[in-house]
Protein backbone atom coordinates (compact mmCIF):
# COMPACT_ATOMS: atom_id res chain seq x y z
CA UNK A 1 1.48 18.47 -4.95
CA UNK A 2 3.16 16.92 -8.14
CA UNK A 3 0.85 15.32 -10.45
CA UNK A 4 1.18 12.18 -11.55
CA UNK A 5 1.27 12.99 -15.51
CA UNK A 6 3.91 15.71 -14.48
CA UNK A 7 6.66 13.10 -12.73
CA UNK A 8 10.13 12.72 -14.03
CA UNK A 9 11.51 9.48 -15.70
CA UNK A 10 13.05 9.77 -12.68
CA UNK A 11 10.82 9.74 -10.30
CA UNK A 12 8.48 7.21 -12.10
CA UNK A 13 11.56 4.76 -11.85
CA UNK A 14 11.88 5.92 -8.10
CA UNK A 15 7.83 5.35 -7.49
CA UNK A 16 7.53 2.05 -9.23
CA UNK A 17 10.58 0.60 -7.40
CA UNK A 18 8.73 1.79 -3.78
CA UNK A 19 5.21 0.32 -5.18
CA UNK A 20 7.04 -3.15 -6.14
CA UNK A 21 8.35 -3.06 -2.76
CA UNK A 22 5.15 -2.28 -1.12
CA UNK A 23 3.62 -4.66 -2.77
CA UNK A 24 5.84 -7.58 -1.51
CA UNK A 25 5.18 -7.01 1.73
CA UNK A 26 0.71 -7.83 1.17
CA UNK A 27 1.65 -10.13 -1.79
CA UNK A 28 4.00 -13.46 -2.56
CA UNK A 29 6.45 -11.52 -5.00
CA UNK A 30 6.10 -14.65 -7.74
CA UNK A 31 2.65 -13.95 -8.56
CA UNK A 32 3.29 -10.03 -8.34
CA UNK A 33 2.27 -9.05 -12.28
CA UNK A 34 3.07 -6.04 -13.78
CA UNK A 35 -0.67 -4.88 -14.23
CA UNK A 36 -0.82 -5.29 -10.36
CA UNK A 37 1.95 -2.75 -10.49
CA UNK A 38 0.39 -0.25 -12.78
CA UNK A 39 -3.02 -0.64 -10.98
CA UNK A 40 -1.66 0.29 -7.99
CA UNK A 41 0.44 3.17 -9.35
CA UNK A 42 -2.87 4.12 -11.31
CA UNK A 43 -0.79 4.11 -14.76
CA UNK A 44 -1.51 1.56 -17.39
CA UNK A 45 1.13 -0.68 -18.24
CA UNK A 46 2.04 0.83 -21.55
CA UNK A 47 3.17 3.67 -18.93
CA UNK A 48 5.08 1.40 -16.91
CA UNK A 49 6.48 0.16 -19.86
CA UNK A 50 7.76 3.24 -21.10
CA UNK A 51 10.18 3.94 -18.16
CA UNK A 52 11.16 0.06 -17.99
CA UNK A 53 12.12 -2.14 -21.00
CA UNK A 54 10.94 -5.90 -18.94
CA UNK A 55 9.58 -6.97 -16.10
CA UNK A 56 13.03 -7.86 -15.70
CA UNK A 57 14.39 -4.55 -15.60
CA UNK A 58 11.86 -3.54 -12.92
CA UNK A 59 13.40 -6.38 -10.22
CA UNK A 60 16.95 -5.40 -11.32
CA UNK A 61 15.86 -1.73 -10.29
CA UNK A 62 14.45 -2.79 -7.12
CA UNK A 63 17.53 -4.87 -5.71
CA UNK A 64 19.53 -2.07 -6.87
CA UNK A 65 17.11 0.42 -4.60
CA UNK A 66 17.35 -2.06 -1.53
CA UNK A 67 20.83 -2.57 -2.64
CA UNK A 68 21.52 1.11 -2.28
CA UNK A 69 19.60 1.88 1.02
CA UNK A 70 19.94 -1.13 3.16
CA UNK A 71 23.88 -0.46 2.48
CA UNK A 72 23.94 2.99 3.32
CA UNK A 73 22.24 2.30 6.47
CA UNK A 74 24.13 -0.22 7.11
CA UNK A 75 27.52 2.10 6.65
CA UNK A 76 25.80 4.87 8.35
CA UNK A 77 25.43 2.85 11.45
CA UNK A 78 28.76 1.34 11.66
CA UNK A 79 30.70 5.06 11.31
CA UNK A 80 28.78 6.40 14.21
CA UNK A 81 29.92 3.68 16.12
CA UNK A 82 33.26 4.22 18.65
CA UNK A 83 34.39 -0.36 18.85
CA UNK A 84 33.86 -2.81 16.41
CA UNK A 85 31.46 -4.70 19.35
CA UNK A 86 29.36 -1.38 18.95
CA UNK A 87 29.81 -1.67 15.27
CA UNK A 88 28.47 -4.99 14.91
CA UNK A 89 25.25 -4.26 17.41
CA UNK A 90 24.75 -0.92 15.67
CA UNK A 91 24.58 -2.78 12.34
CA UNK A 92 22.51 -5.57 13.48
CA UNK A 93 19.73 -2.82 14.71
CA UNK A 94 20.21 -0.87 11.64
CA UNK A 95 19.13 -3.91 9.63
CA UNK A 96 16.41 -4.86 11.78
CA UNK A 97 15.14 -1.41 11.39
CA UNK A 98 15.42 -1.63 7.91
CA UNK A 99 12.99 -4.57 7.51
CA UNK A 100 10.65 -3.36 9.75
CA UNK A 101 10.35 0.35 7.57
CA UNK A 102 10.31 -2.28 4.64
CA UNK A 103 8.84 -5.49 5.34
CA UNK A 104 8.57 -6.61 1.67
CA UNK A 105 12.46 -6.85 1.59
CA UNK A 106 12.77 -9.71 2.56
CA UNK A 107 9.87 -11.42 1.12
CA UNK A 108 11.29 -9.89 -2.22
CA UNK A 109 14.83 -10.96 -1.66
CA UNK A 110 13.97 -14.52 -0.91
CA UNK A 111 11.81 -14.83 -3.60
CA UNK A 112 14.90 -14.25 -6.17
CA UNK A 113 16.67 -16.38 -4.27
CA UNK A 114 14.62 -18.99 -4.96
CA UNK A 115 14.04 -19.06 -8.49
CA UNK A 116 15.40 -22.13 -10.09
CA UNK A 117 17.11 -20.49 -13.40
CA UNK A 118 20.01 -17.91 -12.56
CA UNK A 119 18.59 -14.17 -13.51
CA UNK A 120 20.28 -11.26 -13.40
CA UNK A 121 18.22 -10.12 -10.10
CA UNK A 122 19.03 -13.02 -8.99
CA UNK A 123 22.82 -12.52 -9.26
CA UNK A 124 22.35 -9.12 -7.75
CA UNK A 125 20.68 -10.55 -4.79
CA UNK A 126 23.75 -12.69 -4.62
CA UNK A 127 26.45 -9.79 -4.75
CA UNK A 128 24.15 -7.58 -2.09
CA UNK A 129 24.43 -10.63 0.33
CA UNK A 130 28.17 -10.76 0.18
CA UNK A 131 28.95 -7.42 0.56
CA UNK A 132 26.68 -7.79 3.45
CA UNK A 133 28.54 -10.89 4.74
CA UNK A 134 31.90 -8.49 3.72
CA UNK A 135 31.09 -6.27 6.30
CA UNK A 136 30.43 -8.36 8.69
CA UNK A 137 33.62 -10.08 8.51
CA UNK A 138 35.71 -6.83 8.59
CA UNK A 139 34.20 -5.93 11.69
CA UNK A 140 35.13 -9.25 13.62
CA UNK A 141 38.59 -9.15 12.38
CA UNK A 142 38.90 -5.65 13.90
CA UNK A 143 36.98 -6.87 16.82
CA UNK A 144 39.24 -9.70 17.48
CA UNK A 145 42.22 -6.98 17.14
CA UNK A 146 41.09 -5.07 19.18
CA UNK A 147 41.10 -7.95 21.36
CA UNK A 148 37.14 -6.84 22.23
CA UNK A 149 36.48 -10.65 21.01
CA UNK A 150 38.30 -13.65 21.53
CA UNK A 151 41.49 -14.03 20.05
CA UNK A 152 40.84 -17.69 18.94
CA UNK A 153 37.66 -16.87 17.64
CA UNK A 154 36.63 -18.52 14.52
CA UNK A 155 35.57 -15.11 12.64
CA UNK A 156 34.37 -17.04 9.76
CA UNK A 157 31.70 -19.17 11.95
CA UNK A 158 30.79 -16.07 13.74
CA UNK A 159 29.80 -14.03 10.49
CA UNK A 160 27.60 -16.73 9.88
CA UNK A 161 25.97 -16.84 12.98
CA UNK A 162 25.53 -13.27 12.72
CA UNK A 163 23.76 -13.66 9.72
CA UNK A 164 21.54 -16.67 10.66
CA UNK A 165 20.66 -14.62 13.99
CA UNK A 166 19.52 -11.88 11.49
CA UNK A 167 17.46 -14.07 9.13
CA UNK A 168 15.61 -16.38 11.77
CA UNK A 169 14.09 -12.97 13.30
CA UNK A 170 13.08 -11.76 10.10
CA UNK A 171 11.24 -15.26 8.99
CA UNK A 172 9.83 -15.45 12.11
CA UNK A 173 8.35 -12.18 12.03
CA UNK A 174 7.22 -12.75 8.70
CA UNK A 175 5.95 -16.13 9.42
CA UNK A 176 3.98 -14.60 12.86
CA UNK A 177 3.10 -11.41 10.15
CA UNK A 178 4.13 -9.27 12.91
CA UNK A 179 7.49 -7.68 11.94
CA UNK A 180 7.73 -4.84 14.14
CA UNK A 181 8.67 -7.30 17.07
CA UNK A 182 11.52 -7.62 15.43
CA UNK A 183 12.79 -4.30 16.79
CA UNK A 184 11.96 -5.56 20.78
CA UNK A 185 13.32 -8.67 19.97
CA UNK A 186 16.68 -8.02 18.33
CA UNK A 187 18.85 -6.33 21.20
CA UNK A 188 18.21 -9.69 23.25
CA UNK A 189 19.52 -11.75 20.09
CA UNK A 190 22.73 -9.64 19.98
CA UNK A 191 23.67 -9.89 23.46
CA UNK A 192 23.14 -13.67 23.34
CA UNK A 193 25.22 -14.10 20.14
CA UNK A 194 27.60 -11.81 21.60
CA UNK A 195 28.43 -13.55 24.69
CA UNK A 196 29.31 -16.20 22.50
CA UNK A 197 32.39 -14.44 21.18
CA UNK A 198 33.36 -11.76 23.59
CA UNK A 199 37.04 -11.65 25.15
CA UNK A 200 36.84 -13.17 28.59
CA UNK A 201 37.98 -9.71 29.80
CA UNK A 202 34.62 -8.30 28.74
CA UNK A 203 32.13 -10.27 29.47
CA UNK A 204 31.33 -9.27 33.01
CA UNK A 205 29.94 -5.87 31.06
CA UNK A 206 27.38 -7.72 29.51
């Protein structure tokens, strides 16, 4: 096993950004402190401090880790799938799965969200959530192509639902503290939403 003294810059980074992350999920992000970091990294500060300039910097790495992962997940899902209807339910899961391997997402993104004075984490947060809402968008037009949805569908309206449907599970879960239901719950959601904006021609499959 590596030892901790022997780690990489690297791989410091990498471990703090899981630890903040962690963290969220038992903790309300605003109060998280960087000694609460290093404590339960078992570095002192002046070690945390060494691989990241600010507290700052430390947020900024961990939207760019959720950033990176939740994305590729995302993109993962939606290549395997054969329809943009398959797309969009194979993107929903993958997102649902996410939060459940990571429950302090959430917690963490909402928190930026939040803040009253525009930060730099906070503008990431921002840019993650449109790409997001990007994708989303690209799949309904293709959809509606496709002509798997309906062709007077107001694709704009229905990336928004899409994203509510995706939020209210998470805040439930998190207000219930039981996010794994999320994962039983979800499929249910989709079909619900979907019957909403399915081509008449399809919606006997459902």
């Amino acid at each position: 096993m590596q030892r901790k003294h022997n780690l990489t810059s690297a791989a410091r980074k990498e471990r703090t950004v899981e630890t903040v992350i962690e963290l969220c999920g038992l903790e309300e992000p605003a109060t998280l402190t960087t000694g609460d970091i290093a404590e339960k990294m078992g570095v002192t500060q002046g070690a945390l401090f060494r691989h990241f300039p600010s507290k700052s910097s430390i947020w900024e790495a961990v939207i760019k880790w959720v950033e990176n992962h939740l994305m590729n997940r995302l993109d993962n899902a939606i290549e395997a799938a054969d329809s943009p209807v398959a797309a969009l339910r194979a993107m929903f899961m993958a997102h649902m799965a996410f939060i459940v391997e990571h429950p302090g997402v959430p917690r963490l993104l909402l928190g930026q969200l939040q803040k009253a004075k525009q930060t730099p984490a906070q503008q990431m947060v921002k840019a993650l959530l449109m790409s997001y809402r990007q994708r989303v968008d690209r799949l309904l037009a293709a959809g509606v192509k496709s002509g798997q949805l309906r062709t007077n569908l107001n694709t704009q309206a229905a990336a928004t639902q899409f994203i509510g449907i995706a939020q209210g599970l998470v805040i439930q879960s998190l207000m219930n503290r039981d996010t794994p239901i999320i994962i039983d719950q979800a499929p249910e959601v989709f079909d619900i939403y979907l019957r909403g904006i399915i081509s008449d021609d399809l919606s006997s499959t459902l």
